[in-house]
PDB file of N, CA and C in Angstrom:
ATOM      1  N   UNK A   1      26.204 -15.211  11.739  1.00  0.00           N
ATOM      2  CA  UNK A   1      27.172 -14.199  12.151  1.00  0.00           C
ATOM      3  C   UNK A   1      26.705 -12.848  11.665  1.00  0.00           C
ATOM      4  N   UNK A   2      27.708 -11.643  12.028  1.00  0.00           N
ATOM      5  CA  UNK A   2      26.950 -10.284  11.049  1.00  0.00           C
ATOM      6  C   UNK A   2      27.973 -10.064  10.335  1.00  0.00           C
ATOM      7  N   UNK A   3      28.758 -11.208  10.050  1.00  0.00           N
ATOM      8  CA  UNK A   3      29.429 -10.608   8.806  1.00  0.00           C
ATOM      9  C   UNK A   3      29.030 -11.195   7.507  1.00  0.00           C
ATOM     10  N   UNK A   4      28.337 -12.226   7.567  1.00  0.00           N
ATOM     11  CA  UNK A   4      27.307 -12.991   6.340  1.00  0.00           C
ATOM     12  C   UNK A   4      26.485 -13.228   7.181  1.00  0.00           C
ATOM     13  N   UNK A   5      25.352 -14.358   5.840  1.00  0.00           N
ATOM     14  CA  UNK A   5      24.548 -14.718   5.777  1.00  0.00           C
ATOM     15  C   UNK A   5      24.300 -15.958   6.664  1.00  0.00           C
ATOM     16  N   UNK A   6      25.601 -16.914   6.682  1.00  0.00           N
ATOM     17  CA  UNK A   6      26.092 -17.989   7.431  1.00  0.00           C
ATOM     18  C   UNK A   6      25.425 -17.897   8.356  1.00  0.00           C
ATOM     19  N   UNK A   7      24.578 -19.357   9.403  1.00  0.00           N
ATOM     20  CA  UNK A   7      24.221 -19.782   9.902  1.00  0.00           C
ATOM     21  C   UNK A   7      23.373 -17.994  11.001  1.00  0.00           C
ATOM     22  N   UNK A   8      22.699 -17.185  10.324  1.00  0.00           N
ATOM     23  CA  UNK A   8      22.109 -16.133  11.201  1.00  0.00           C
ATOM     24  C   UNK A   8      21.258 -16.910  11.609  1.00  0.00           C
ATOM     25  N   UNK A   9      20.963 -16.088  12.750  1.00  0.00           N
ATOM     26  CA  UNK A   9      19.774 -16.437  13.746  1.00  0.00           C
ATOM     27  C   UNK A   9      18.807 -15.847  13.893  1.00  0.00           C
ATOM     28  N   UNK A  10      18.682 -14.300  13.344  1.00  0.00           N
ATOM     29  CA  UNK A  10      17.119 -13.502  13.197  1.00  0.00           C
ATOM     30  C   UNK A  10      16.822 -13.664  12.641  1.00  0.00           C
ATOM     31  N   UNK A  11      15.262 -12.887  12.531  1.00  0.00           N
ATOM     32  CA  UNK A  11      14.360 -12.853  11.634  1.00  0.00           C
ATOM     33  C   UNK A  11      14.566 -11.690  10.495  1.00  0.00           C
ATOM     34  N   UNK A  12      14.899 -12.062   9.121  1.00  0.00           N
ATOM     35  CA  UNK A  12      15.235 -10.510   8.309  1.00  0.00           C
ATOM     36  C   UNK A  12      13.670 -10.637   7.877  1.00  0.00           C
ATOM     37  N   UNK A  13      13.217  -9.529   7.671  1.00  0.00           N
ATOM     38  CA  UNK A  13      11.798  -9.421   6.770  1.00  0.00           C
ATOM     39  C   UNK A  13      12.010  -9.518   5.349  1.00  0.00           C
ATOM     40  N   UNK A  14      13.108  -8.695   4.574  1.00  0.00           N
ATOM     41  CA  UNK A  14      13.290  -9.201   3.311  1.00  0.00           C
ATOM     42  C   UNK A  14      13.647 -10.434   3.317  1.00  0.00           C
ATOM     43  N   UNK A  15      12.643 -11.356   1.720  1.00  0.00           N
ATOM     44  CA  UNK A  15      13.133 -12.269   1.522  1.00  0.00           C
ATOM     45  C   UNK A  15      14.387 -12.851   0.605  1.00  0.00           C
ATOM     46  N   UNK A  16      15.764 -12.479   1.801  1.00  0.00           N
ATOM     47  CA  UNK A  16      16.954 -12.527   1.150  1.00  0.00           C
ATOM     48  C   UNK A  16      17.116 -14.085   0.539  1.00  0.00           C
ATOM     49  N   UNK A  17      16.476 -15.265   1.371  1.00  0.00           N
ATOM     50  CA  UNK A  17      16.589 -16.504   0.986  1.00  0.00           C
ATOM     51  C   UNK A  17      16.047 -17.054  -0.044  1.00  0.00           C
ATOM     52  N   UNK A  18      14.740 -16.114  -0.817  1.00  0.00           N
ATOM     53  CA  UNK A  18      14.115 -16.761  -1.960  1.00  0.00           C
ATOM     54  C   UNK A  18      14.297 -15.988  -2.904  1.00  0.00           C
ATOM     55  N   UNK A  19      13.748 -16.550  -3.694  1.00  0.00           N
ATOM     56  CA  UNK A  19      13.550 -15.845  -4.760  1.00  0.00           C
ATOM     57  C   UNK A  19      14.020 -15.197  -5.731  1.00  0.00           C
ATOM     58  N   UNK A  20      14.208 -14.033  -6.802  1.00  0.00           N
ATOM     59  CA  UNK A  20      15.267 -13.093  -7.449  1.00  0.00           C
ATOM     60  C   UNK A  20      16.061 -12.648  -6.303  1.00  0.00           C
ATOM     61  N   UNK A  21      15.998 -12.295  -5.328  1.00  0.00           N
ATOM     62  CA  UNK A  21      17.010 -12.022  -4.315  1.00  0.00           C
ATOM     63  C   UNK A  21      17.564 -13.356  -3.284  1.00  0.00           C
ATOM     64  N   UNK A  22      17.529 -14.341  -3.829  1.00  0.00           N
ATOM     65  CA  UNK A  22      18.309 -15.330  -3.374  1.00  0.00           C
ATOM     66  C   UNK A  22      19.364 -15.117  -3.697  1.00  0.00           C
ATOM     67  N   UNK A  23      20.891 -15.429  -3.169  1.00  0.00           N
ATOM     68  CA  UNK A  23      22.640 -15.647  -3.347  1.00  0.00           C
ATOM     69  C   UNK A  23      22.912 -14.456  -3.836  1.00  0.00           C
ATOM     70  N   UNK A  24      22.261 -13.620  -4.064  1.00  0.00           N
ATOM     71  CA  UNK A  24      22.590 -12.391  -4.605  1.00  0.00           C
ATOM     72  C   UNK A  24      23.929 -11.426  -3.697  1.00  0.00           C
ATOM     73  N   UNK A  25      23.849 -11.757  -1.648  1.00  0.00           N
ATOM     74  CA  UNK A  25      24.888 -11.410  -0.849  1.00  0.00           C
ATOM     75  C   UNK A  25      26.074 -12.175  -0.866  1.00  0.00           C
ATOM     76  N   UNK A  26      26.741 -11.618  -0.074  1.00  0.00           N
ATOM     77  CA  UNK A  26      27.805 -12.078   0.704  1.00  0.00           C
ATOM     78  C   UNK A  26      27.999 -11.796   2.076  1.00  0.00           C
ATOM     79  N   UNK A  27      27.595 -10.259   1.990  1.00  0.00           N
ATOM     80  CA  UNK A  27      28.086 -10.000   3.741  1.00  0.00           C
ATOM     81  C   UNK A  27      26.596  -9.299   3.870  1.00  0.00           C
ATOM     82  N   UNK A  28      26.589  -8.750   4.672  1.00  0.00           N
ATOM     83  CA  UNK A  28      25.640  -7.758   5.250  1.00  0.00           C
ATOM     84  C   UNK A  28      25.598  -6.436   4.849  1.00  0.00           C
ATOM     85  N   UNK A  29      27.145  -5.895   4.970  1.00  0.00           N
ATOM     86  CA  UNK A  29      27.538  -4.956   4.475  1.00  0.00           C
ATOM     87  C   UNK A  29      26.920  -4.107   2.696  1.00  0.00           C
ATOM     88  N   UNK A  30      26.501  -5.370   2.218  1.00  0.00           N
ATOM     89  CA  UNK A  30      26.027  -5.286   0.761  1.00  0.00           C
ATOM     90  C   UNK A  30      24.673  -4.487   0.836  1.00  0.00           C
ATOM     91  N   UNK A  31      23.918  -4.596   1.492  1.00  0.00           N
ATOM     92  CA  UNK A  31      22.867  -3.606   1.585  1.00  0.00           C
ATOM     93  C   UNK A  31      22.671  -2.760   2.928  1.00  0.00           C
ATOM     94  N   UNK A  32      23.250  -3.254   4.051  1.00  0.00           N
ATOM     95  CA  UNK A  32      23.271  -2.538   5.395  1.00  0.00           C
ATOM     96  C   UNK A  32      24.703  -1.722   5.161  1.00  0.00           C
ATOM     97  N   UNK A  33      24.490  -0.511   5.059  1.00  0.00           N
ATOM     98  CA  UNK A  33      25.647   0.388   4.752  1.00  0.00           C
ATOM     99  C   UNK A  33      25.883   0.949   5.683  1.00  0.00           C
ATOM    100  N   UNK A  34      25.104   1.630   7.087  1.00  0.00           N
ATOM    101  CA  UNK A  34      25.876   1.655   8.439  1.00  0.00           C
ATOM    102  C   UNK A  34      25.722   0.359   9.108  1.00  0.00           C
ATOM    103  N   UNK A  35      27.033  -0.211   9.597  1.00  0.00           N
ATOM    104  CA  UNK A  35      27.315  -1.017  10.314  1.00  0.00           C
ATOM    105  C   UNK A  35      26.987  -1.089  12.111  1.00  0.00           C
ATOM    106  N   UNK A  36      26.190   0.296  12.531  1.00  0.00           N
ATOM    107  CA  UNK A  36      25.710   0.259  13.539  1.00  0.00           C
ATOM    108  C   UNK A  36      24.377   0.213  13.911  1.00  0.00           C
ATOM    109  N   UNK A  37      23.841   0.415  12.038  1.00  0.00           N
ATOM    110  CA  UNK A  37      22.543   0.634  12.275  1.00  0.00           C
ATOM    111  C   UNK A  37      21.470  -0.099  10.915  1.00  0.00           C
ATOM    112  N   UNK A  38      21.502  -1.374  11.897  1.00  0.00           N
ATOM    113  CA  UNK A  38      20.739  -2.565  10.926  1.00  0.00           C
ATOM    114  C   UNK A  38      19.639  -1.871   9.891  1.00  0.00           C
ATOM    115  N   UNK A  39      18.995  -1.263  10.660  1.00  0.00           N
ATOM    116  CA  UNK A  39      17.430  -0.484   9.936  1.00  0.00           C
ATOM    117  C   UNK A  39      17.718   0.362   8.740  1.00  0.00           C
ATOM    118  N   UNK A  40      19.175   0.841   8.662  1.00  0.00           N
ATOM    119  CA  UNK A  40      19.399   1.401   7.471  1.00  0.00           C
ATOM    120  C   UNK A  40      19.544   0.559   6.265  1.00  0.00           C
ATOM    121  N   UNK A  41      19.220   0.636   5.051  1.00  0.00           N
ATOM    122  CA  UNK A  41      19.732  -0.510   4.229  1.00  0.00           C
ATOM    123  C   UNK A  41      19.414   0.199   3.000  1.00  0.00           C
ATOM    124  N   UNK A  42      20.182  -0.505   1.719  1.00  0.00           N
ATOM    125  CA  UNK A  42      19.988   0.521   0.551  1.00  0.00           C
ATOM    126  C   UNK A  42      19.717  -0.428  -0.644  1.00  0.00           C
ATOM    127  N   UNK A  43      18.684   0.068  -1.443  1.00  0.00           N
ATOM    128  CA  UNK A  43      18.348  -1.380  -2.291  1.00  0.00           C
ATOM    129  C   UNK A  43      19.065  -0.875  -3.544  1.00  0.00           C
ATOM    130  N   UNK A  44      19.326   0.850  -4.105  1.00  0.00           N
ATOM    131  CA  UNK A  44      19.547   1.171  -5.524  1.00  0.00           C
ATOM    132  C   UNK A  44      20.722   1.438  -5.538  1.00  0.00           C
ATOM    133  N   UNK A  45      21.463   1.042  -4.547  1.00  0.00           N
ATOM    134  CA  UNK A  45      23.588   1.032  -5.016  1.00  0.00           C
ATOM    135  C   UNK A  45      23.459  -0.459  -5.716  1.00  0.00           C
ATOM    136  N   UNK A  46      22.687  -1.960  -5.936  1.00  0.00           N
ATOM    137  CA  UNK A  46      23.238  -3.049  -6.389  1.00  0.00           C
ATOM    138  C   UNK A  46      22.241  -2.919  -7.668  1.00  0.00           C
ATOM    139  N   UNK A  47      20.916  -2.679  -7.688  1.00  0.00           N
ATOM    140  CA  UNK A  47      20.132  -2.803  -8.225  1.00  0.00           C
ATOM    141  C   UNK A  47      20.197  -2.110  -9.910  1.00  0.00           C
ATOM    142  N   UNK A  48      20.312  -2.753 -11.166  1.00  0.00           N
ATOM    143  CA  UNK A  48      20.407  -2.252 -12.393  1.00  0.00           C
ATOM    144  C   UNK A  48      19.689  -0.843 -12.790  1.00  0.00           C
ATOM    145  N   UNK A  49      18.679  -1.042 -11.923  1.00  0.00           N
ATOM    146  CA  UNK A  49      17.673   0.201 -12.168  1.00  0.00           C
ATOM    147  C   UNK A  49      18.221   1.600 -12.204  1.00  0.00           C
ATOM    148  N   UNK A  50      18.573   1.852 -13.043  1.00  0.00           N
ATOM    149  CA  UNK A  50      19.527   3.718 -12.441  1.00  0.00           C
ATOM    150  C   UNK A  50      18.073   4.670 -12.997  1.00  0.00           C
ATOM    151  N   UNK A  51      18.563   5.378 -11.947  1.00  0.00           N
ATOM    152  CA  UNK A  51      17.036   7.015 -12.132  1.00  0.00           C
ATOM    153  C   UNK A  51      16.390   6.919 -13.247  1.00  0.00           C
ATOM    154  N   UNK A  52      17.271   7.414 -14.267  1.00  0.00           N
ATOM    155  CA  UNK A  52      16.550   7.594 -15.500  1.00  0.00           C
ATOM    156  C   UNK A  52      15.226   6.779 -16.038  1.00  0.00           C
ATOM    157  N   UNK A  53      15.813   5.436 -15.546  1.00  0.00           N
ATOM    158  CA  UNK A  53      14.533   4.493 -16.019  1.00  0.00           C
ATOM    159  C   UNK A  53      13.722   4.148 -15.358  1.00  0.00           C
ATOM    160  N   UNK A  54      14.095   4.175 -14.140  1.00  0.00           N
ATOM    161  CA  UNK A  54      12.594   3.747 -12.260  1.00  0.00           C
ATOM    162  C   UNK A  54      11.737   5.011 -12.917  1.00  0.00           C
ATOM    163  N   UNK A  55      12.175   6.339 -12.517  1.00  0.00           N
ATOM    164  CA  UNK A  55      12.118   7.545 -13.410  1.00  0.00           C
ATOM    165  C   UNK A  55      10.385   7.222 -14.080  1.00  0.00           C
ATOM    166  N   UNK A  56      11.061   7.082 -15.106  1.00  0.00           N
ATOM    167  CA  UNK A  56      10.195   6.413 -16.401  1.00  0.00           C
ATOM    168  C   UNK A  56       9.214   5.590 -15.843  1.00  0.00           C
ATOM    169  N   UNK A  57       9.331   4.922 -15.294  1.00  0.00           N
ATOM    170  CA  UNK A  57       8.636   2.791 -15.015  1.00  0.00           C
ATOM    171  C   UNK A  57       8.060   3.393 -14.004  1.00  0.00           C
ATOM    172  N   UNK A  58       7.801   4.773 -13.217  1.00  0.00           N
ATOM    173  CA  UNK A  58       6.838   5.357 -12.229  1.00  0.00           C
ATOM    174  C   UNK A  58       6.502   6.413 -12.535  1.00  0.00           C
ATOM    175  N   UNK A  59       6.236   6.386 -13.512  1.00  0.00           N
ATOM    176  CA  UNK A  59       5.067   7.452 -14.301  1.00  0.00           C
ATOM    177  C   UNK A  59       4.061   7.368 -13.595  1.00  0.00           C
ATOM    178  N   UNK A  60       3.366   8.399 -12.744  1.00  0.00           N
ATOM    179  CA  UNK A  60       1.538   8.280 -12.811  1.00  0.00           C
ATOM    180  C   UNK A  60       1.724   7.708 -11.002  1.00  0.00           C
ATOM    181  N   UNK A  61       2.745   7.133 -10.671  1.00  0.00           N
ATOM    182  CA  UNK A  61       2.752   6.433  -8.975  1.00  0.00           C
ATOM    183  C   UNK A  61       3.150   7.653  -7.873  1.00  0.00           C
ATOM    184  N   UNK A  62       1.773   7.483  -7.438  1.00  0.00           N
ATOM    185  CA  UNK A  62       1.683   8.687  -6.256  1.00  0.00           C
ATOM    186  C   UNK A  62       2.626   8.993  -5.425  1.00  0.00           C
ATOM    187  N   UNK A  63       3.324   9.759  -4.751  1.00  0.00           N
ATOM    188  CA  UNK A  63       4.557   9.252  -3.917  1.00  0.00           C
ATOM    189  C   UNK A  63       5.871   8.882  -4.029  1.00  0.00           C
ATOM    190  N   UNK A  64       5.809   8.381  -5.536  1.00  0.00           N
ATOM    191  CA  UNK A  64       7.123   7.769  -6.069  1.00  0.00           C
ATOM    192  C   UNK A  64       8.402   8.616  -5.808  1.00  0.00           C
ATOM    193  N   UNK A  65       9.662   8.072  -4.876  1.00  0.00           N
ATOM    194  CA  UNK A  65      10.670   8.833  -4.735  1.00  0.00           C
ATOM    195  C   UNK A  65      11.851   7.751  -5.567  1.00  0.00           C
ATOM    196  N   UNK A  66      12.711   8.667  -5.747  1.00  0.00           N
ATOM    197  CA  UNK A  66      14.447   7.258  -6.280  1.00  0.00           C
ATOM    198  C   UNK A  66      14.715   7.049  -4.795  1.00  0.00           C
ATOM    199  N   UNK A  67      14.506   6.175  -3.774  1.00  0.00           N
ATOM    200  CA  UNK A  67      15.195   6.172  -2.845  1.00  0.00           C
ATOM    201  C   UNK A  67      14.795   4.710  -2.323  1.00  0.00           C
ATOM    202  N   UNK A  68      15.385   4.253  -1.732  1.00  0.00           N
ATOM    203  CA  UNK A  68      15.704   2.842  -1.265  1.00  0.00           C
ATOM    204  C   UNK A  68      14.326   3.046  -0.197  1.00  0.00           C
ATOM    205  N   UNK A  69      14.313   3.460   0.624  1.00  0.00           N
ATOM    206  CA  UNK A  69      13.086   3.195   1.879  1.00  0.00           C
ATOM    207  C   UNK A  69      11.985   3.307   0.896  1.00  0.00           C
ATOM    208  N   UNK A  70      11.512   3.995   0.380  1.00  0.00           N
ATOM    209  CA  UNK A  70      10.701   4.234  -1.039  1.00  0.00           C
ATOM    210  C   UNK A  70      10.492   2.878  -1.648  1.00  0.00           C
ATOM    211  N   UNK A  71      11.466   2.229  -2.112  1.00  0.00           N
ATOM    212  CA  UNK A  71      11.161   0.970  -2.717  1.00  0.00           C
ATOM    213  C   UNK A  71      11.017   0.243  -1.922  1.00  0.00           C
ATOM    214  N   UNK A  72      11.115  -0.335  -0.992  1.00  0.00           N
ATOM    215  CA  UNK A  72      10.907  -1.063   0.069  1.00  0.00           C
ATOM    216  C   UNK A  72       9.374  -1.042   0.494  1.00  0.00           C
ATOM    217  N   UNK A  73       8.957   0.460   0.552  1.00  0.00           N
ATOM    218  CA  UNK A  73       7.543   0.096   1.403  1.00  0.00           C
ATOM    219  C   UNK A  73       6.471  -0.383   0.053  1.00  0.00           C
ATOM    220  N   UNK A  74       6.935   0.190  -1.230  1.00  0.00           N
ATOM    221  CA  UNK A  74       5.932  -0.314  -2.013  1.00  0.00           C
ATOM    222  C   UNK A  74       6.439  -1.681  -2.797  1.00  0.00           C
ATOM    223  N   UNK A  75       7.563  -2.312  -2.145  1.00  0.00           N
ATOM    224  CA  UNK A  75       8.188  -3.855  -3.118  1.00  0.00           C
ATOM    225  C   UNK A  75       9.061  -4.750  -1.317  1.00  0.00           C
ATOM    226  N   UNK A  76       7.919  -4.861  -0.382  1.00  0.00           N
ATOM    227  CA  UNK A  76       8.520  -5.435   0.735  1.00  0.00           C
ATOM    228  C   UNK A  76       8.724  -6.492   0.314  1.00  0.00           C
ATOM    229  N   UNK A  77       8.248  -7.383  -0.512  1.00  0.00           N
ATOM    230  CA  UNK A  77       8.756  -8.761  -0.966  1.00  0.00           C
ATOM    231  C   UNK A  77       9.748  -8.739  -2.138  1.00  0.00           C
ATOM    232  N   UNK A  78       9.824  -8.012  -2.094  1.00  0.00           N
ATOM    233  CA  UNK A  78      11.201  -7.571  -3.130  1.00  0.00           C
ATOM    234  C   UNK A  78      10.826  -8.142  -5.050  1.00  0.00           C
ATOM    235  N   UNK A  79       9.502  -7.960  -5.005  1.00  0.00           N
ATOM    236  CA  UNK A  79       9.003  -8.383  -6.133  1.00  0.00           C
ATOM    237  C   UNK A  79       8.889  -7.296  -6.941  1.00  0.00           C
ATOM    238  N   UNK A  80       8.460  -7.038  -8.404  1.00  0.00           N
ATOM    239  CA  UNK A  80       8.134  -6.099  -9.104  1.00  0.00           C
ATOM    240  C   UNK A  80       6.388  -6.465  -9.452  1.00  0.00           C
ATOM    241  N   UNK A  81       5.624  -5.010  -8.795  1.00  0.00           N
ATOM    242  CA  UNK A  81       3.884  -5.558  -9.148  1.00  0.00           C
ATOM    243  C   UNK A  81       3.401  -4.373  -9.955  1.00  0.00           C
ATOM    244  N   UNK A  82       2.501  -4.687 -10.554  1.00  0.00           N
ATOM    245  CA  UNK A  82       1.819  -3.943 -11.688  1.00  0.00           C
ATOM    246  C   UNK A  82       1.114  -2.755 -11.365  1.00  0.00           C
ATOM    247  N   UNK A  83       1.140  -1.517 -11.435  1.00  0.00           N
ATOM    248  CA  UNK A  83       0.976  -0.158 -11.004  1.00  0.00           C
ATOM    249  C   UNK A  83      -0.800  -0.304 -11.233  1.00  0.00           C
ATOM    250  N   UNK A  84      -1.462  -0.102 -10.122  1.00  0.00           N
ATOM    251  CA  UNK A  84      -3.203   0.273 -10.504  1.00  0.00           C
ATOM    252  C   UNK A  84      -3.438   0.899  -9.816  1.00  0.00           C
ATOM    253  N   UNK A  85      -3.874   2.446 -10.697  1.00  0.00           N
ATOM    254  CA  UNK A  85      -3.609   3.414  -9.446  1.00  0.00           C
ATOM    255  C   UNK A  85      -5.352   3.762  -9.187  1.00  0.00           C
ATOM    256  N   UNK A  86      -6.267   2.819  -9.738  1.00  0.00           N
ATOM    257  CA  UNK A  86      -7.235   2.271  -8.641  1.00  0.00           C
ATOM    258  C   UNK A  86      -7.453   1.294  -7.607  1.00  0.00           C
ATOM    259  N   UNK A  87      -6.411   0.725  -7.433  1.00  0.00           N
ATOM    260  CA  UNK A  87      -6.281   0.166  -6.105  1.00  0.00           C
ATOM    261  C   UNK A  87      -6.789   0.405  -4.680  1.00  0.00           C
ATOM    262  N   UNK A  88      -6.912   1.628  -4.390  1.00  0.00           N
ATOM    263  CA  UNK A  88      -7.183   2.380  -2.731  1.00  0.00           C
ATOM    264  C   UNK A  88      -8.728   2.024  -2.910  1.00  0.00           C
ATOM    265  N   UNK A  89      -9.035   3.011  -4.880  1.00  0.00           N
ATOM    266  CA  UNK A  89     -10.926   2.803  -4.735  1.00  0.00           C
ATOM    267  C   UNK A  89     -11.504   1.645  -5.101  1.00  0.00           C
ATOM    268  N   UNK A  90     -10.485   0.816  -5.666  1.00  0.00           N
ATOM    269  CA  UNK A  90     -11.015  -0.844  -5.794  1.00  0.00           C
ATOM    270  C   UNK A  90     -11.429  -1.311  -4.345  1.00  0.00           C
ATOM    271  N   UNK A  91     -10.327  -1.292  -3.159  1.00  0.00           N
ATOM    272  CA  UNK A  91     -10.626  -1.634  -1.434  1.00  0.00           C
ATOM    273  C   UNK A  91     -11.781  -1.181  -1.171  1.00  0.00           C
ATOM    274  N   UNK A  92     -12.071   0.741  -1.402  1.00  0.00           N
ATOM    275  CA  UNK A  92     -13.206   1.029  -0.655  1.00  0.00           C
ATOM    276  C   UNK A  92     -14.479   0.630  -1.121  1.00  0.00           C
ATOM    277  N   UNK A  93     -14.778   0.241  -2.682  1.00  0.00           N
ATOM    278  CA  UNK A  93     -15.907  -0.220  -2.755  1.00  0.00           C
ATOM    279  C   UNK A  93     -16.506  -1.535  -2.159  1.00  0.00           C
TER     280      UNK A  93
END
């Protein structure tokens, strides 16, 4: 349905079913905050993390904004990964 989780039928890309973000919902509403517009969604209204300390814990990360689309493109599996900010020149060699 789109008012939970109950028997849906798409494909979500977050993995709401595993993991630290398993049972964590109820409705949809919990991270989709316009109700007309699925693509919106907000990860830092539930999330413990308040500014001050993401803040902090992204010291030195290129790009780093406080904002939900922000966390998303660099934590699509909704995991927390270890900052190497040779990564790009680790690929090109």
């Amino acid at each position: 349905s789109t008012s939970n989780w109950n028997n849906t039928t798409w494909n979500h890309d977050f993995p709401i079913y595993s993991g630290s973000h398993q049972g964590e919902w109820d409705v949809c509403a919990d991270c989709h905050v316009q109700p007309n517009n699925f693509a919106i969604f907000e990860c830092i209204f539930c999330h413990e993390h308040n500014q001050n300390d993401m803040d902090d814990e992204h010291q030195g990360v290129s790009g780093y904004v406080y904002q939900s689309s922000a966390c998303y493109s660099c934590h699509p599996d909704g995991e927390e990964h270890p900052f190497n900010p040779f990564e790009k020149l680790d690929r090109v060699r």
